[in-house]
PDB file of N, CA and C in Angstrom:
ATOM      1  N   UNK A   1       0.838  -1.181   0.000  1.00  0.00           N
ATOM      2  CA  UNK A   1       0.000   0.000   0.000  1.00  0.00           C
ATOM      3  C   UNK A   1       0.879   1.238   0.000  1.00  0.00           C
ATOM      4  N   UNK A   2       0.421   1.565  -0.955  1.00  0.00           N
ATOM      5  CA  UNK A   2       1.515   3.262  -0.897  1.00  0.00           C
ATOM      6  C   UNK A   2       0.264   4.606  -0.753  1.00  0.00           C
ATOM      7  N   UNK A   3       1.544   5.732  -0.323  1.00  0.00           N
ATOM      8  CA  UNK A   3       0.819   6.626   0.464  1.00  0.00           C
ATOM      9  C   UNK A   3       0.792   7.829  -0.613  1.00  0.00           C
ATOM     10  N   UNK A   4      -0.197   7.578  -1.708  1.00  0.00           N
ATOM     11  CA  UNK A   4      -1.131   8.364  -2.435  1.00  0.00           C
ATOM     12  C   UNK A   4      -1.686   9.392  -1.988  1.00  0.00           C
ATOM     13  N   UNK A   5      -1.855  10.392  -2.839  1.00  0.00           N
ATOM     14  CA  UNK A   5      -3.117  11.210  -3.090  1.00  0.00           C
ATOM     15  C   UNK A   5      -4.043  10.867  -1.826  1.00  0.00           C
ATOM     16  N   UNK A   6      -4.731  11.576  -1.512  1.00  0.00           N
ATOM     17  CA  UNK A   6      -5.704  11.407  -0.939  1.00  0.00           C
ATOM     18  C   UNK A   6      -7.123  11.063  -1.697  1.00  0.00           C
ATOM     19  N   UNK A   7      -8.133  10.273  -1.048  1.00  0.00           N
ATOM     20  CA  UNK A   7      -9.335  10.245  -1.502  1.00  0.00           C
ATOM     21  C   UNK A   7     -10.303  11.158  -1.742  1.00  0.00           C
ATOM     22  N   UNK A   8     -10.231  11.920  -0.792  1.00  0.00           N
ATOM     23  CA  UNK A   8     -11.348  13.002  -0.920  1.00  0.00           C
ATOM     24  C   UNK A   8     -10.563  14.563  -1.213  1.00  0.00           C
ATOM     25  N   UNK A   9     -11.554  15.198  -2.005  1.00  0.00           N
ATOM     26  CA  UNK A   9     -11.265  16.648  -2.987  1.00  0.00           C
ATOM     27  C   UNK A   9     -11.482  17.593  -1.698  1.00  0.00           C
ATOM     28  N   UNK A  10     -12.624  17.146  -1.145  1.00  0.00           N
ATOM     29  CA  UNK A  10     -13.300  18.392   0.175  1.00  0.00           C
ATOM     30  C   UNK A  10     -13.641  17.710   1.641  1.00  0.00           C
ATOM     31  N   UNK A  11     -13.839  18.531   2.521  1.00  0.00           N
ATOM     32  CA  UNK A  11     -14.290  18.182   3.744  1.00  0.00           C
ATOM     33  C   UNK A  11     -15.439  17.409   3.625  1.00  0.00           C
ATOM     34  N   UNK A  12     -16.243  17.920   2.714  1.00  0.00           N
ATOM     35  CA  UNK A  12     -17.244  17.798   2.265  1.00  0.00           C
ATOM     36  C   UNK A  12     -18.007  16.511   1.623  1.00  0.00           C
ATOM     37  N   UNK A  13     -17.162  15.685   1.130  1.00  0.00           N
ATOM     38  CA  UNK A  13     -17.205  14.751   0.890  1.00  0.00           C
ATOM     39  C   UNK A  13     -17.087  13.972   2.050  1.00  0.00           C
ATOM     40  N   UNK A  14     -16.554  13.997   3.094  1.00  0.00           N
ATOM     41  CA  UNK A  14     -16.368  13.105   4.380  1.00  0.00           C
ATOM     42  C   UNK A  14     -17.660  13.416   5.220  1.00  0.00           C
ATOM     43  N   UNK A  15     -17.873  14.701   5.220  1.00  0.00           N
ATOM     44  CA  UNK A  15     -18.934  14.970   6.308  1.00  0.00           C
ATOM     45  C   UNK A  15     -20.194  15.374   5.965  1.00  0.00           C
ATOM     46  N   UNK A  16     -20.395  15.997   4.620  1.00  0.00           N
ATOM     47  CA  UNK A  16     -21.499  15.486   3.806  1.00  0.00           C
ATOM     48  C   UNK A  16     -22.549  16.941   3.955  1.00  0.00           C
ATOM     49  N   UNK A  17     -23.138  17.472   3.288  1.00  0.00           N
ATOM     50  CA  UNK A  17     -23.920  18.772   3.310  1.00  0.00           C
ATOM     51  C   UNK A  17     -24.561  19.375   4.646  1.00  0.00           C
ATOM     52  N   UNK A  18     -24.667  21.065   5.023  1.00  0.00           N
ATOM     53  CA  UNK A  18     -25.021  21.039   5.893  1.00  0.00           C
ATOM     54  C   UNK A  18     -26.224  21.271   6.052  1.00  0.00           C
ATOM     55  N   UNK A  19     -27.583  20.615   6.761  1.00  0.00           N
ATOM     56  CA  UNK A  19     -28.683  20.704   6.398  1.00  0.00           C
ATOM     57  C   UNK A  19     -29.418  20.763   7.715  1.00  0.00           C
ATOM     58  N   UNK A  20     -30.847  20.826   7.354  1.00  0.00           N
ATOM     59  CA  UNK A  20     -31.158  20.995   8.763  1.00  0.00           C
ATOM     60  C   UNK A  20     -31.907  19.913   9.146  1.00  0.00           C
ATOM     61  N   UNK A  21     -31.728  19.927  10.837  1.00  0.00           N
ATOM     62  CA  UNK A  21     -31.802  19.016  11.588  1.00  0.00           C
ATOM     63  C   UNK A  21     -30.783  18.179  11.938  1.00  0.00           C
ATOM     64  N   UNK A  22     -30.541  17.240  12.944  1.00  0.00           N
ATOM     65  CA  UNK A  22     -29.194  17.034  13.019  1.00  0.00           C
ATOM     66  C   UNK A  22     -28.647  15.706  12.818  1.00  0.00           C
ATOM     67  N   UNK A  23     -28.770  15.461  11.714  1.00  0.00           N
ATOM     68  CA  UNK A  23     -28.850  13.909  10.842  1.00  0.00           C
ATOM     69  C   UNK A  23     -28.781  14.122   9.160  1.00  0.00           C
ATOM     70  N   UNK A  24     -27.662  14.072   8.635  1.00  0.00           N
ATOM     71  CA  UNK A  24     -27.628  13.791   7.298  1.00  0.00           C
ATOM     72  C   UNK A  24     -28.604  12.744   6.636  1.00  0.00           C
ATOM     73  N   UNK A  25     -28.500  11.646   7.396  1.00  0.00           N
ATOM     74  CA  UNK A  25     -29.438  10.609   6.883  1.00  0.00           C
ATOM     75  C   UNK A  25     -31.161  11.033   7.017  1.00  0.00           C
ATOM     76  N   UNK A  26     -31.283  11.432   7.981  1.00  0.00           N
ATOM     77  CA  UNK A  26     -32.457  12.116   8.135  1.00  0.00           C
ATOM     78  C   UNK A  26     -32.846  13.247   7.333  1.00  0.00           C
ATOM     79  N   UNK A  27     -32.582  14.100   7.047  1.00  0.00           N
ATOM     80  CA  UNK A  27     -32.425  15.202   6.187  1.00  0.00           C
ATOM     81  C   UNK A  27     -31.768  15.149   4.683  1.00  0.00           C
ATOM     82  N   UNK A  28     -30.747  15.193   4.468  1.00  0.00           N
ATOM     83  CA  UNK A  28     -30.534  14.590   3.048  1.00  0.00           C
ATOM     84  C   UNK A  28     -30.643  14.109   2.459  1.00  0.00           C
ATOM     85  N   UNK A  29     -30.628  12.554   2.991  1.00  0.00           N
ATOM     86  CA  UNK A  29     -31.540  10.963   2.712  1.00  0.00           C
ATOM     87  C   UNK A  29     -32.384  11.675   2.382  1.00  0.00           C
ATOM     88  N   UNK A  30     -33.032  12.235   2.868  1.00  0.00           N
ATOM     89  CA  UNK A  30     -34.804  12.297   3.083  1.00  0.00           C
ATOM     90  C   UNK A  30     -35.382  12.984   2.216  1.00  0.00           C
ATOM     91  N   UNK A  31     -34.405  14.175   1.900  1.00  0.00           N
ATOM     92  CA  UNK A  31     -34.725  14.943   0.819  1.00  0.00           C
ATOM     93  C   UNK A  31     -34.493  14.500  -1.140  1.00  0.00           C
ATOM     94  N   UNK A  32     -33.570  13.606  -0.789  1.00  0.00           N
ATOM     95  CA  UNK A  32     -33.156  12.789  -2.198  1.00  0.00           C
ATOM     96  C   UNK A  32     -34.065  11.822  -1.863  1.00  0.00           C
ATOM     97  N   UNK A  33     -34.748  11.105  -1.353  1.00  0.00           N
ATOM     98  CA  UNK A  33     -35.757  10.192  -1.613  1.00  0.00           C
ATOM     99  C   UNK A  33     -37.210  11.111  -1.625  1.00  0.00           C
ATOM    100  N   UNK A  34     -37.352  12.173  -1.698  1.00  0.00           N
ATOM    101  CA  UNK A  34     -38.325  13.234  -1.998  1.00  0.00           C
ATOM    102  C   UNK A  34     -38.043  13.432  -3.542  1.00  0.00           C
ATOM    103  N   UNK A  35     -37.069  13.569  -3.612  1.00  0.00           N
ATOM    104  CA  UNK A  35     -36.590  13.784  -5.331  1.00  0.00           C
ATOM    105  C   UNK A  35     -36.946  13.071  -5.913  1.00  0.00           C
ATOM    106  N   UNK A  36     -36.562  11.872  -5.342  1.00  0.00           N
ATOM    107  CA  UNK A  36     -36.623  10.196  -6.510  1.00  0.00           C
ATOM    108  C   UNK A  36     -37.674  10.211  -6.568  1.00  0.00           C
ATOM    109  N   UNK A  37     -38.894  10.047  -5.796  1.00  0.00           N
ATOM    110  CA  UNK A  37     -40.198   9.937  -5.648  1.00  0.00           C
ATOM    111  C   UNK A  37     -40.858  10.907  -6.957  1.00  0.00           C
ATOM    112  N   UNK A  38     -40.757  12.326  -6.431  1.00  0.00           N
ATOM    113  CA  UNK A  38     -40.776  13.497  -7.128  1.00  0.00           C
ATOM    114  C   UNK A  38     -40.503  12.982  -8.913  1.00  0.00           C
ATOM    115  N   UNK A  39     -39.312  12.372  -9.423  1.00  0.00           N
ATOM    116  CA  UNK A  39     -39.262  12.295 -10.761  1.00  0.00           C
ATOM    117  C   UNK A  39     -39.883  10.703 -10.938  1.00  0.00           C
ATOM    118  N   UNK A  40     -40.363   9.976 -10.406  1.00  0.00           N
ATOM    119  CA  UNK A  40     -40.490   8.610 -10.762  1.00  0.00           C
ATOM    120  C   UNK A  40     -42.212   8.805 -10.979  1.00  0.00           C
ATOM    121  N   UNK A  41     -42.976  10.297 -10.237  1.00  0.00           N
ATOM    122  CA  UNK A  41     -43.931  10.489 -10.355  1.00  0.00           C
ATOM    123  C   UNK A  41     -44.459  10.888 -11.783  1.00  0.00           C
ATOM    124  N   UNK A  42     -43.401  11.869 -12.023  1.00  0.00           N
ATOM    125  CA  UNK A  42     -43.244  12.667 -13.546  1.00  0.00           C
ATOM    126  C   UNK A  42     -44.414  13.468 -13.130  1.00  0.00           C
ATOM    127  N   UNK A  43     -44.954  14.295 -12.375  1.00  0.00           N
ATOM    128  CA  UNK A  43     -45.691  15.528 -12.644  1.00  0.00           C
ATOM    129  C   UNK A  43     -45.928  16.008 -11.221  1.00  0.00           C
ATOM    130  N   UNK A  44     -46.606  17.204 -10.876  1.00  0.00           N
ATOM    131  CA  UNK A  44     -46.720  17.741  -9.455  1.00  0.00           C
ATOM    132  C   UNK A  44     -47.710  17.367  -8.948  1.00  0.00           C
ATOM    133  N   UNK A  45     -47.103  16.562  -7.834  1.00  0.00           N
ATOM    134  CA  UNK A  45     -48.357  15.466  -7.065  1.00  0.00           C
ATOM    135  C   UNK A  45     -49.402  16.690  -6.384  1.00  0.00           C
ATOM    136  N   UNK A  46     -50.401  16.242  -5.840  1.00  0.00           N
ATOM    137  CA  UNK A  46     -51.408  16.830  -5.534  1.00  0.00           C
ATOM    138  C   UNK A  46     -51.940  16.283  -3.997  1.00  0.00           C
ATOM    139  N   UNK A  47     -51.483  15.263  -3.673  1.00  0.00           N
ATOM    140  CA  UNK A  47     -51.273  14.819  -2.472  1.00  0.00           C
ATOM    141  C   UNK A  47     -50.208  13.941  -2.070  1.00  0.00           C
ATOM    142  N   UNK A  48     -49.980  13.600  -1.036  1.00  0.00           N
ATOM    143  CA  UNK A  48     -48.255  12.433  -0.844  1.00  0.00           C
ATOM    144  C   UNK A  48     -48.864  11.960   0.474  1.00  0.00           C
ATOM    145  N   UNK A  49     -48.916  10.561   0.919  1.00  0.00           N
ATOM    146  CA  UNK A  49     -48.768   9.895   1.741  1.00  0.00           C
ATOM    147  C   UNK A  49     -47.440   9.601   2.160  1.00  0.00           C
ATOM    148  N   UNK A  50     -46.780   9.829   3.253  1.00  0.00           N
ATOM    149  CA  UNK A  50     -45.673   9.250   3.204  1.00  0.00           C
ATOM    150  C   UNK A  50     -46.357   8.082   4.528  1.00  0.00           C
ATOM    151  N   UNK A  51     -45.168   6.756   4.313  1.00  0.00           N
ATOM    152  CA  UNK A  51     -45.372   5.593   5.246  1.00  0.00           C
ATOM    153  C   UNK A  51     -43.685   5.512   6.206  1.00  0.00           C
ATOM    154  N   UNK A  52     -43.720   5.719   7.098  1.00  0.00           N
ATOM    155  CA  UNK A  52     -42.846   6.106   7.110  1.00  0.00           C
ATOM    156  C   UNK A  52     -42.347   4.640   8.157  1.00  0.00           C
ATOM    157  N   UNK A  53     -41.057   4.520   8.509  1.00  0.00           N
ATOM    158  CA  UNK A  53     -40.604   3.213   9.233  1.00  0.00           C
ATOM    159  C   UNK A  53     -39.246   3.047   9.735  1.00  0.00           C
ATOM    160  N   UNK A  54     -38.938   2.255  10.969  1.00  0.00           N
ATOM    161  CA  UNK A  54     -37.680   2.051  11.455  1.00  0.00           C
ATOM    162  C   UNK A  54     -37.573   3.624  12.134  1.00  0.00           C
ATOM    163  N   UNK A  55     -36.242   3.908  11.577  1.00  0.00           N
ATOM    164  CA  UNK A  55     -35.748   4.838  12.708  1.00  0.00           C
ATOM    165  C   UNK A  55     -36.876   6.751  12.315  1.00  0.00           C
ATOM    166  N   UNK A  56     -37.010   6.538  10.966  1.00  0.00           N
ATOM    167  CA  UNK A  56     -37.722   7.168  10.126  1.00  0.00           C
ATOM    168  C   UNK A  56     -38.780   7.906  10.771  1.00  0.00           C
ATOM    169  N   UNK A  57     -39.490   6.959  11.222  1.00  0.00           N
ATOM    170  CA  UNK A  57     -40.731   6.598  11.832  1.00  0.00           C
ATOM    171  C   UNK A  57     -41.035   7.434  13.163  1.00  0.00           C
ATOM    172  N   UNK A  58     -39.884   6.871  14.074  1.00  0.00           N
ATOM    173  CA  UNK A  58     -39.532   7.277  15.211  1.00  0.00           C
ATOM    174  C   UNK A  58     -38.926   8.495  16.072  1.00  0.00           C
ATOM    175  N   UNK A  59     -38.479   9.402  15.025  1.00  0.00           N
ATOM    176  CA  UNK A  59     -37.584  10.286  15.075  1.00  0.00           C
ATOM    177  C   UNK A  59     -37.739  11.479  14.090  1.00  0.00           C
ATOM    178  N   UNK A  60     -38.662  11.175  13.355  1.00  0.00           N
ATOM    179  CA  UNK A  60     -39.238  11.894  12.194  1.00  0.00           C
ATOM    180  C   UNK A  60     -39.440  13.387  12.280  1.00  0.00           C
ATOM    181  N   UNK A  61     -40.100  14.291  13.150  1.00  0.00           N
ATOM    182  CA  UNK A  61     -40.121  15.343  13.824  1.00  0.00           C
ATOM    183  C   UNK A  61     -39.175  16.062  13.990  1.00  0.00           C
ATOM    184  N   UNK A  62     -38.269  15.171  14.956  1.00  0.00           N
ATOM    185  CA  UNK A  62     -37.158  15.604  15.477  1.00  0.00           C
ATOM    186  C   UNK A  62     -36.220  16.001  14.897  1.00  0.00           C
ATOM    187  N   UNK A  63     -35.927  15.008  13.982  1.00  0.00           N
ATOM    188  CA  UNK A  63     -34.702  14.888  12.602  1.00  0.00           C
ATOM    189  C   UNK A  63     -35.558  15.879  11.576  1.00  0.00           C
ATOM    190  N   UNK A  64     -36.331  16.563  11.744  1.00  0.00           N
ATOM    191  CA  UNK A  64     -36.756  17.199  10.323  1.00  0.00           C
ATOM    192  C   UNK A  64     -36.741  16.369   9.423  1.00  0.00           C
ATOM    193  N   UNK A  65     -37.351  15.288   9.525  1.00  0.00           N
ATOM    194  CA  UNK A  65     -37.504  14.286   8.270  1.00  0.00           C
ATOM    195  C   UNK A  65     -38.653  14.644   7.805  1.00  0.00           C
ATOM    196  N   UNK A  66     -40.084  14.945   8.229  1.00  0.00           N
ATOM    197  CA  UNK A  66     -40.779  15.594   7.491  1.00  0.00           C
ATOM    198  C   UNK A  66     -40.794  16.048   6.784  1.00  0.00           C
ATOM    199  N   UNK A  67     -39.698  17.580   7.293  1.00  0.00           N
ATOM    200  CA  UNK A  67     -39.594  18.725   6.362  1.00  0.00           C
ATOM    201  C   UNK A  67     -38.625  18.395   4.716  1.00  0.00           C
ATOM    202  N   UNK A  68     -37.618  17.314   5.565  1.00  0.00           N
ATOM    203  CA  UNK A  68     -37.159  16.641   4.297  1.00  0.00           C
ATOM    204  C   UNK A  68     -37.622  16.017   2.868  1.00  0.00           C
ATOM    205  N   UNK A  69     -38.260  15.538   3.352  1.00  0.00           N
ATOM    206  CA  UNK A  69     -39.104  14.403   2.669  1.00  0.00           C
ATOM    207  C   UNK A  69     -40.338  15.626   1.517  1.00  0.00           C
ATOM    208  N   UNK A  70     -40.724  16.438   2.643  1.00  0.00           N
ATOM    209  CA  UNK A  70     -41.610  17.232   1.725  1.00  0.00           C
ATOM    210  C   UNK A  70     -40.980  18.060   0.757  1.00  0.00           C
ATOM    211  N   UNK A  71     -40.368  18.674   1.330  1.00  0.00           N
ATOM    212  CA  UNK A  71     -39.151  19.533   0.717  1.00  0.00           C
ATOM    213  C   UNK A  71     -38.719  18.445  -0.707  1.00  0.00           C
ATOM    214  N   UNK A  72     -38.458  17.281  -1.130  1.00  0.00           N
ATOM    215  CA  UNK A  72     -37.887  16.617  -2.068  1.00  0.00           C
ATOM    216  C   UNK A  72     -39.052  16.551  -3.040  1.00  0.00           C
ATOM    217  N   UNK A  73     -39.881  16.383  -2.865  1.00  0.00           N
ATOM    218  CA  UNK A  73     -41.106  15.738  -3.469  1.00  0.00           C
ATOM    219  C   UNK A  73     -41.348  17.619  -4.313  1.00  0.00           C
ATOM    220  N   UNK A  74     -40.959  18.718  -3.073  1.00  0.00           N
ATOM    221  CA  UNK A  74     -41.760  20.088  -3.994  1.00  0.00           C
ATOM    222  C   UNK A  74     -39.794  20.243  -4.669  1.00  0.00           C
ATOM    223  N   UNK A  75     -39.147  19.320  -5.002  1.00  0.00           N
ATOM    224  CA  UNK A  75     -38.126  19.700  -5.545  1.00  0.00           C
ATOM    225  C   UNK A  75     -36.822  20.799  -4.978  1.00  0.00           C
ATOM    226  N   UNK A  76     -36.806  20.697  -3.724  1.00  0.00           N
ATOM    227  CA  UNK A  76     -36.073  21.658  -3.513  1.00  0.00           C
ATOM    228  C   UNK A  76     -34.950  20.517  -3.551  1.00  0.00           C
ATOM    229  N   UNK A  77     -33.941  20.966  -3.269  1.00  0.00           N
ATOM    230  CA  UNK A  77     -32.128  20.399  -3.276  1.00  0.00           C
ATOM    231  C   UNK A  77     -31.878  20.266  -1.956  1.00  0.00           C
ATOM    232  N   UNK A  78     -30.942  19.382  -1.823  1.00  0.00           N
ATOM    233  CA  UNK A  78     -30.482  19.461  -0.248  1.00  0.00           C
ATOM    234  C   UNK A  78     -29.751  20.972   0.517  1.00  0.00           C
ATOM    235  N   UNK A  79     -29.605  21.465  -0.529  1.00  0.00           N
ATOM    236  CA  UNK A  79     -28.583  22.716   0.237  1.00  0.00           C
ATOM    237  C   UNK A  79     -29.911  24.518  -0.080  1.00  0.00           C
ATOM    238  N   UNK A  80     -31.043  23.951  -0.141  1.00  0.00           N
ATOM    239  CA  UNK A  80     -32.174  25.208  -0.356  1.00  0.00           C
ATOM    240  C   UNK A  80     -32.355  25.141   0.776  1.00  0.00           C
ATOM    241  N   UNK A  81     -32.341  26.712   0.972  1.00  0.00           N
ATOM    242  CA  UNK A  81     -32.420  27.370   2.219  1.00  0.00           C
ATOM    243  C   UNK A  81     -34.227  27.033   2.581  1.00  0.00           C
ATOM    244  N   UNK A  82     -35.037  26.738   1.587  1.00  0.00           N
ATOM    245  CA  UNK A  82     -36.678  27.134   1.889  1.00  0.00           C
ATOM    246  C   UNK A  82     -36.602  25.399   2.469  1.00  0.00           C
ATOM    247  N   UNK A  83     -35.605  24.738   2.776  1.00  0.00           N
ATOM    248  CA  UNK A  83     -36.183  23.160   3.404  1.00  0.00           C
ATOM    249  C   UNK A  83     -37.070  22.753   5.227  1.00  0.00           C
ATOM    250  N   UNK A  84     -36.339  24.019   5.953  1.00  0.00           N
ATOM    251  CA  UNK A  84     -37.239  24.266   7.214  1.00  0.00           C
ATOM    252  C   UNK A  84     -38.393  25.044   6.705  1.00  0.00           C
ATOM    253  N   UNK A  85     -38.885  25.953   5.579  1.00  0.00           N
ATOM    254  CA  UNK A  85     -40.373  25.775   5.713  1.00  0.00           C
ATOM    255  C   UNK A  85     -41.011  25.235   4.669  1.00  0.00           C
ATOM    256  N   UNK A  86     -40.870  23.825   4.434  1.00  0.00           N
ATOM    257  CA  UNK A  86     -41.493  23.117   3.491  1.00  0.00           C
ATOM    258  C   UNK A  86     -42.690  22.878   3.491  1.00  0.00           C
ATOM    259  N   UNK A  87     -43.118  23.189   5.145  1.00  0.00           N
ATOM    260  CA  UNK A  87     -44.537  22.571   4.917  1.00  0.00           C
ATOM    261  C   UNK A  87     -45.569  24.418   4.800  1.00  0.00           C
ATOM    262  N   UNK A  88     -44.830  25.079   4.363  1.00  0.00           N
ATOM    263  CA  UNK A  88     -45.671  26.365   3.846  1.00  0.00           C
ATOM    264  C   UNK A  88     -45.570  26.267   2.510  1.00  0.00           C
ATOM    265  N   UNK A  89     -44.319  25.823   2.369  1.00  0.00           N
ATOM    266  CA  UNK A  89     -44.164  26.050   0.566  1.00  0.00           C
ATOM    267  C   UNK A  89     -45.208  24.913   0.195  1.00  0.00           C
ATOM    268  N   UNK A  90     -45.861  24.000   0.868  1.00  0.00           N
ATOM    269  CA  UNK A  90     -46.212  22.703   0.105  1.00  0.00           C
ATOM    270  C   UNK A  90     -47.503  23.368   0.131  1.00  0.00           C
ATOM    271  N   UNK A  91     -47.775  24.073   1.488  1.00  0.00           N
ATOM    272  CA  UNK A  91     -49.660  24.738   1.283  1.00  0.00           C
ATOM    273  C   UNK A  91     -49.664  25.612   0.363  1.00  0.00           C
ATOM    274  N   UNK A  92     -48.593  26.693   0.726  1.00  0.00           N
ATOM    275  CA  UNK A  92     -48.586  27.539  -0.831  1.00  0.00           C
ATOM    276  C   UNK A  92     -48.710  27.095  -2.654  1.00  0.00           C
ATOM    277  N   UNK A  93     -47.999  25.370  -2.696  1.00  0.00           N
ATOM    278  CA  UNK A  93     -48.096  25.280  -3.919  1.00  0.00           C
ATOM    279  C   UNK A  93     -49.512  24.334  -3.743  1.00  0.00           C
ATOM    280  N   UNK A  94     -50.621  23.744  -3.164  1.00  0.00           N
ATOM    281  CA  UNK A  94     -51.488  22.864  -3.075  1.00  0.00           C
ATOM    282  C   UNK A  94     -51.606  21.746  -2.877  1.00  0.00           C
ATOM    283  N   UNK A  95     -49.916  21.544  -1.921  1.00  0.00           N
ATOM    284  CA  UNK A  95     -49.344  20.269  -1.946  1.00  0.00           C
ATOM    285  C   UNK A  95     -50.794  19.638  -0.549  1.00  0.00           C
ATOM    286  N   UNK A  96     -51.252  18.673  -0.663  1.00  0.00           N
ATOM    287  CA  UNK A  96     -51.629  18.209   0.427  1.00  0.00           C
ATOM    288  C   UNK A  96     -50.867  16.736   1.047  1.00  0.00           C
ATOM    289  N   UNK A  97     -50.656  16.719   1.916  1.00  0.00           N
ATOM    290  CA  UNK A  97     -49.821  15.220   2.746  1.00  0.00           C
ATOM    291  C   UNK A  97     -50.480  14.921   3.927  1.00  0.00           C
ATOM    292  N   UNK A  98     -49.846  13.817   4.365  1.00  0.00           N
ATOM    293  CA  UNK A  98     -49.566  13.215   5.552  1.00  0.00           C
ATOM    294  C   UNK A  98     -48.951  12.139   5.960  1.00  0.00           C
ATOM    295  N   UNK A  99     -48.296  12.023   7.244  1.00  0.00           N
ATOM    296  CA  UNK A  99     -47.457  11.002   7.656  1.00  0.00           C
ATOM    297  C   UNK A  99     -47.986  10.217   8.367  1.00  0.00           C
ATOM    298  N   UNK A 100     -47.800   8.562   8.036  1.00  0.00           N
ATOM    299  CA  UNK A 100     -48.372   7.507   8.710  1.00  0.00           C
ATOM    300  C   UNK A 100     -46.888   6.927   9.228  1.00  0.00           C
ATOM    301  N   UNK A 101     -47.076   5.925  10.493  1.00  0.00           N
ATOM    302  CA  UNK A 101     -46.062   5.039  10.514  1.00  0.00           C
ATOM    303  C   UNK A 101     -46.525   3.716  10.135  1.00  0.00           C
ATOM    304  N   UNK A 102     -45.329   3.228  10.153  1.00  0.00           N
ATOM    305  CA  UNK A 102     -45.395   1.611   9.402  1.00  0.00           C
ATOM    306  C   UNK A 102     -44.610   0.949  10.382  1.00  0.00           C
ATOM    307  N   UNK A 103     -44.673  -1.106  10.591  1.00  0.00           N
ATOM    308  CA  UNK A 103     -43.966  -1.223  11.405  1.00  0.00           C
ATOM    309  C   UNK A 103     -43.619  -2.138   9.822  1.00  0.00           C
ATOM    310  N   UNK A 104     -41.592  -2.320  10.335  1.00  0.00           N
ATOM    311  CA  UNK A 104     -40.785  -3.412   9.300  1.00  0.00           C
ATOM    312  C   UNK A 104     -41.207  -4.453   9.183  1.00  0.00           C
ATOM    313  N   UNK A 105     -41.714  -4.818  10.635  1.00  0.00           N
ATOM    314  CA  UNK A 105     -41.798  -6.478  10.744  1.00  0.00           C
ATOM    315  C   UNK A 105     -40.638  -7.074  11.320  1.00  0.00           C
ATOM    316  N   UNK A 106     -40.317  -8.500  10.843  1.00  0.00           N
ATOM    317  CA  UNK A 106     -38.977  -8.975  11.697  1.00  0.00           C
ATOM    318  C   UNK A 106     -37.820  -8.963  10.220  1.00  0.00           C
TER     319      UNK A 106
END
């Protein structure tokens, strides 16, 4: 093993965008699976169920996973400042939602 280059270009790459709430996985995750959702839909949903589960589920509030999750679906990016008030931007655009939990199972 020789002592190369380094792997990473930025901090940034190690520690990963700064977003809100205090969980990347919660928040970023959350907001790129708002996205995916968002283009797999192909048009501007009009309501969103989310089911939500595991740690998801549990912590959801807290972690701003809500705001995540909604925030992806009305297209914002992980690094848009409008992701803490997603759930105005979603009444403002006619977004209607809500969050259920789900259990995994075993």
């Amino acid at each position: 093993m020789g002592s190369g280059p380094a792997k990473y270009q930025s901090v940034y790459e190690i520690t990963g965008p700064v977003m809100v709430g205090p969980s990347s996985s919660h928040t970023a995750g959350a907001v790129r699976i708002g996205n995916i959702a968002r283009q797999l839909l192909n048009e501007k949903p009009i309501y969103v169920k989310f089911s939500l589960m595991g740690s998801f589920a549990e912590t959801y509030q807290g972690h701003s996973t809500d705001l995540a999750l909604l925030a992806g679906v009305l297209r914002l990016s992980t690094m848009d400042d409008g992701i803490p008030n997603a759930k105005n931007i979603a009444e403002e655009n006619g977004l209607q939602y809500e969050f259920t939990k789900r259990v995994l199972g075993s």
